[in-house]
C-alpha atoms as a PDB file:
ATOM      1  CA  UNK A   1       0.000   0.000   0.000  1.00  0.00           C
ATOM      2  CA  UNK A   2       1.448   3.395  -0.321  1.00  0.00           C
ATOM      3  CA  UNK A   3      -0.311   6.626   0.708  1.00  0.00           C
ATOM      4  CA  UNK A   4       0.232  10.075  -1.030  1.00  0.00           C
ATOM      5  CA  UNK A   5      -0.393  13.045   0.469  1.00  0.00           C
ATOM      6  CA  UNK A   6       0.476  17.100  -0.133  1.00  0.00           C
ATOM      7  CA  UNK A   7       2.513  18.891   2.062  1.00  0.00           C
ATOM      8  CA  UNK A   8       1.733  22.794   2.550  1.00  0.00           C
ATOM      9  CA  UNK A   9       4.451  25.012   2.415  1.00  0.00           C
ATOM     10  CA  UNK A  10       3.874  28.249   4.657  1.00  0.00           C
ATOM     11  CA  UNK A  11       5.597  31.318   3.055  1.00  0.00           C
ATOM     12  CA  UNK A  12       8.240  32.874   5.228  1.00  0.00           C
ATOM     13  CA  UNK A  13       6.457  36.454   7.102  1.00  0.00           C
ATOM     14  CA  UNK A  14       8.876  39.403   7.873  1.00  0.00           C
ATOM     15  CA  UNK A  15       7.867  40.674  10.919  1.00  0.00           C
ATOM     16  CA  UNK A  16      10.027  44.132  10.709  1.00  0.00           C
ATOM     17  CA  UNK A  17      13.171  44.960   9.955  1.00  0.00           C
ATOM     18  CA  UNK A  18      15.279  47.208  12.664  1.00  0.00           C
ATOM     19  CA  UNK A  19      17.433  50.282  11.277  1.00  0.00           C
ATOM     20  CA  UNK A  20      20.353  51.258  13.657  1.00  0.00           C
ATOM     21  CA  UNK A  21      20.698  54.409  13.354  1.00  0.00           C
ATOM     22  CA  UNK A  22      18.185  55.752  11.528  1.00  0.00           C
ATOM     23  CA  UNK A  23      18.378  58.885  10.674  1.00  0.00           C
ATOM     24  CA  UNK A  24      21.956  58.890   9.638  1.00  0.00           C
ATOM     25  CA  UNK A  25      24.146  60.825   8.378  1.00  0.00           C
ATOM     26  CA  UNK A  26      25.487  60.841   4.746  1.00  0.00           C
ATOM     27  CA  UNK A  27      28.268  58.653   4.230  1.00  0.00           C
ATOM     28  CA  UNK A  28      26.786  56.457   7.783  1.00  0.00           C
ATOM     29  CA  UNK A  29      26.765  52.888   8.019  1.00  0.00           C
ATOM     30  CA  UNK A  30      23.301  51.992   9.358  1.00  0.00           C
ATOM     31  CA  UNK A  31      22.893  48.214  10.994  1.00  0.00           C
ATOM     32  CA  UNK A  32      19.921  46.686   9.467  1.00  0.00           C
ATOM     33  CA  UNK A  33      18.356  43.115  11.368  1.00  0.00           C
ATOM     34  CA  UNK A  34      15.542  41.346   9.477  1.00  0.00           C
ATOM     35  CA  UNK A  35      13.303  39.467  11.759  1.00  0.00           C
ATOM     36  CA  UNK A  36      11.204  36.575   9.871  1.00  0.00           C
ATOM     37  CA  UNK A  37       9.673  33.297  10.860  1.00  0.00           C
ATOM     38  CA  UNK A  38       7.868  30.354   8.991  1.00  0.00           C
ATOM     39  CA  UNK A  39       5.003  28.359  10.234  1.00  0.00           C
ATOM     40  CA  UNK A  40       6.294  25.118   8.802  1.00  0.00           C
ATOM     41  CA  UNK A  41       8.446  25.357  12.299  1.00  0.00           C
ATOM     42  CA  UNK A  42       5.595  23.319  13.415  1.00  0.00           C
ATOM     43  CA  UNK A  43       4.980  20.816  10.555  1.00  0.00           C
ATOM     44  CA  UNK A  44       6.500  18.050   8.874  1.00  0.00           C
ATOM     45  CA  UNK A  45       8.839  20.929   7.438  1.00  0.00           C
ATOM     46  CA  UNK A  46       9.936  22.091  10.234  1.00  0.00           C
ATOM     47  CA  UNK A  47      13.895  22.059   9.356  1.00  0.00           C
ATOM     48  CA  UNK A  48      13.382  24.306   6.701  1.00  0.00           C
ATOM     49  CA  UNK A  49      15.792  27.263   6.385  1.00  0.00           C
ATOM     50  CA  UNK A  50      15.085  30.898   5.088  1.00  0.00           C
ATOM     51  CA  UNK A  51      17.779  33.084   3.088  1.00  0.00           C
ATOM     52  CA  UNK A  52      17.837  36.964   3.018  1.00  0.00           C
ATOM     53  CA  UNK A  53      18.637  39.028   0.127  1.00  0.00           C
ATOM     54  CA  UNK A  54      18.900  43.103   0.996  1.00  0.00           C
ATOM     55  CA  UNK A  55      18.940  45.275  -1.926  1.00  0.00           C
ATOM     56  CA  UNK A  56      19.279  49.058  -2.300  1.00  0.00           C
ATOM     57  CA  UNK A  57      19.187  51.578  -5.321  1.00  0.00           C
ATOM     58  CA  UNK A  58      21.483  53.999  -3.325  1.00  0.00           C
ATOM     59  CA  UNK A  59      24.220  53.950  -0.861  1.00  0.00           C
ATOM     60  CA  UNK A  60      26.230  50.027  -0.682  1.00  0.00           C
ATOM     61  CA  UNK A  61      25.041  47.334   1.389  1.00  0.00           C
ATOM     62  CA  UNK A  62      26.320  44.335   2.419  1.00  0.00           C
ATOM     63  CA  UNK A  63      25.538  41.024   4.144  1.00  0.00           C
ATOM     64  CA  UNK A  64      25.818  37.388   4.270  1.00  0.00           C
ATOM     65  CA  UNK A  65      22.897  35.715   2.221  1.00  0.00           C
ATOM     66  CA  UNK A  66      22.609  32.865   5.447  1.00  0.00           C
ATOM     67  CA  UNK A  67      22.165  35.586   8.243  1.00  0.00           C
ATOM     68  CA  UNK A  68      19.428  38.140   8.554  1.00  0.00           C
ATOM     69  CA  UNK A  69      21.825  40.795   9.382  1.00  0.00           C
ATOM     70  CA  UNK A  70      22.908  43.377   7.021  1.00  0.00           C
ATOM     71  CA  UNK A  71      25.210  47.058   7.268  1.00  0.00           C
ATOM     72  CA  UNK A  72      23.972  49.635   4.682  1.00  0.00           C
ATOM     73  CA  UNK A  73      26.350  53.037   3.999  1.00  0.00           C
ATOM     74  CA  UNK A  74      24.498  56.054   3.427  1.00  0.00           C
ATOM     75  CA  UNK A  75      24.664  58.102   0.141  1.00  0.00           C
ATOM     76  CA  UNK A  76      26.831  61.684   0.730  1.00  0.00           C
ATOM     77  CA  UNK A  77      23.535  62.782  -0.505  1.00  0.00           C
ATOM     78  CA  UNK A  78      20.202  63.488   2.174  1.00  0.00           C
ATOM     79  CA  UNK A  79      17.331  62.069   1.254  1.00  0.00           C
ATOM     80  CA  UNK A  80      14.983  59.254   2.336  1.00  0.00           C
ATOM     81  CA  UNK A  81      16.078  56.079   0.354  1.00  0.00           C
ATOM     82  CA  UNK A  82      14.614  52.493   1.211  1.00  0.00           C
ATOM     83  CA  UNK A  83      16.335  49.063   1.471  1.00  0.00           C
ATOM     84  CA  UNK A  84      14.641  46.127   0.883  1.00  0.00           C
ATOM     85  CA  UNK A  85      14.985  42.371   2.388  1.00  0.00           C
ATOM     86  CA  UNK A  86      13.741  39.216   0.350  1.00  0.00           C
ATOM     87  CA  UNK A  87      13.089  36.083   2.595  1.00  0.00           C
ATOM     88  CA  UNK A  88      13.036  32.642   0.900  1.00  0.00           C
ATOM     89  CA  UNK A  89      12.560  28.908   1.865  1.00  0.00           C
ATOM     90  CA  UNK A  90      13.912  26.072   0.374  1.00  0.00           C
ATOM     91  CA  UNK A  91       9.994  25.190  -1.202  1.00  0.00           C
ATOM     92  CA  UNK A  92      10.283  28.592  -3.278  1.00  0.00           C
ATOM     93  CA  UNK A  93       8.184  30.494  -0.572  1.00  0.00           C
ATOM     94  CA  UNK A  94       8.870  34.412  -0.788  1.00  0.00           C
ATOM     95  CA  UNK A  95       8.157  37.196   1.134  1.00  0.00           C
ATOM     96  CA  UNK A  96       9.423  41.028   0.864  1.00  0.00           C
ATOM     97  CA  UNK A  97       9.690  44.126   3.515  1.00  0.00           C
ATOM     98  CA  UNK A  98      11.345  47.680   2.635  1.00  0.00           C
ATOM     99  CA  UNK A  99      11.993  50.220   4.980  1.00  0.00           C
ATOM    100  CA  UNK A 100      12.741  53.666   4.529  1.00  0.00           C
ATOM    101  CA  UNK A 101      15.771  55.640   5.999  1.00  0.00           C
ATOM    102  CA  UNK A 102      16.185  59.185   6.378  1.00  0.00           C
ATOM    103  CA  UNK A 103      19.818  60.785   5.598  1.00  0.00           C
ATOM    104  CA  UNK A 104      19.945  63.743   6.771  1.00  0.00           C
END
């Protein structure tokens, strides 16, 4: 006998993402933190891992794809400019936050 079933894959959900400092001034590195969870914690998918991908049109950021921690560098120009973070699990499930900063 074999038995087939479906397994649901919960999409990752960004909670917030924390901007240290924000403001900042131009040329600033700002300390951004993505917070994110999946409800397949509890099912039979439990030991699924999410990846982060920040992106910005301005300033330079950098981070490490397996942590949800990322430094951004300001733009010598003020202005508000937003960064975004892109959450993934290993089933294709995507979810997307931006947050705005204010260089000033």
């Amino acid at each position: 006998m074999m038995l087939v079933g479906c397994i649901h894959n919960y999409e990752p959900d960004i909670k917030f993402i924390t901007a240290d400092p924000n403001p900042v001034q131009p040329g600033g590195v700002v300390t951004l933190t993505c917070s994110a969870s999946d409800d397949d914690e509890s099912s039979m998918l439990k030991n699924e891992s999410l990846s982060y991908s920040w992106s910005a049109a301005y300033g330079q950021i950098s981070s490490d794809n397996e942590d949800n921690n990322a430094t951004w560098t300001a733009p010598d120009m003020m202005g508000e400019y937003s960064i975004s973070c892109t959450v993934n699990d290993q089933f294709d499930g995507t979810d997307i936050f931006t947050i705005d900063i204010t260089v000033q």
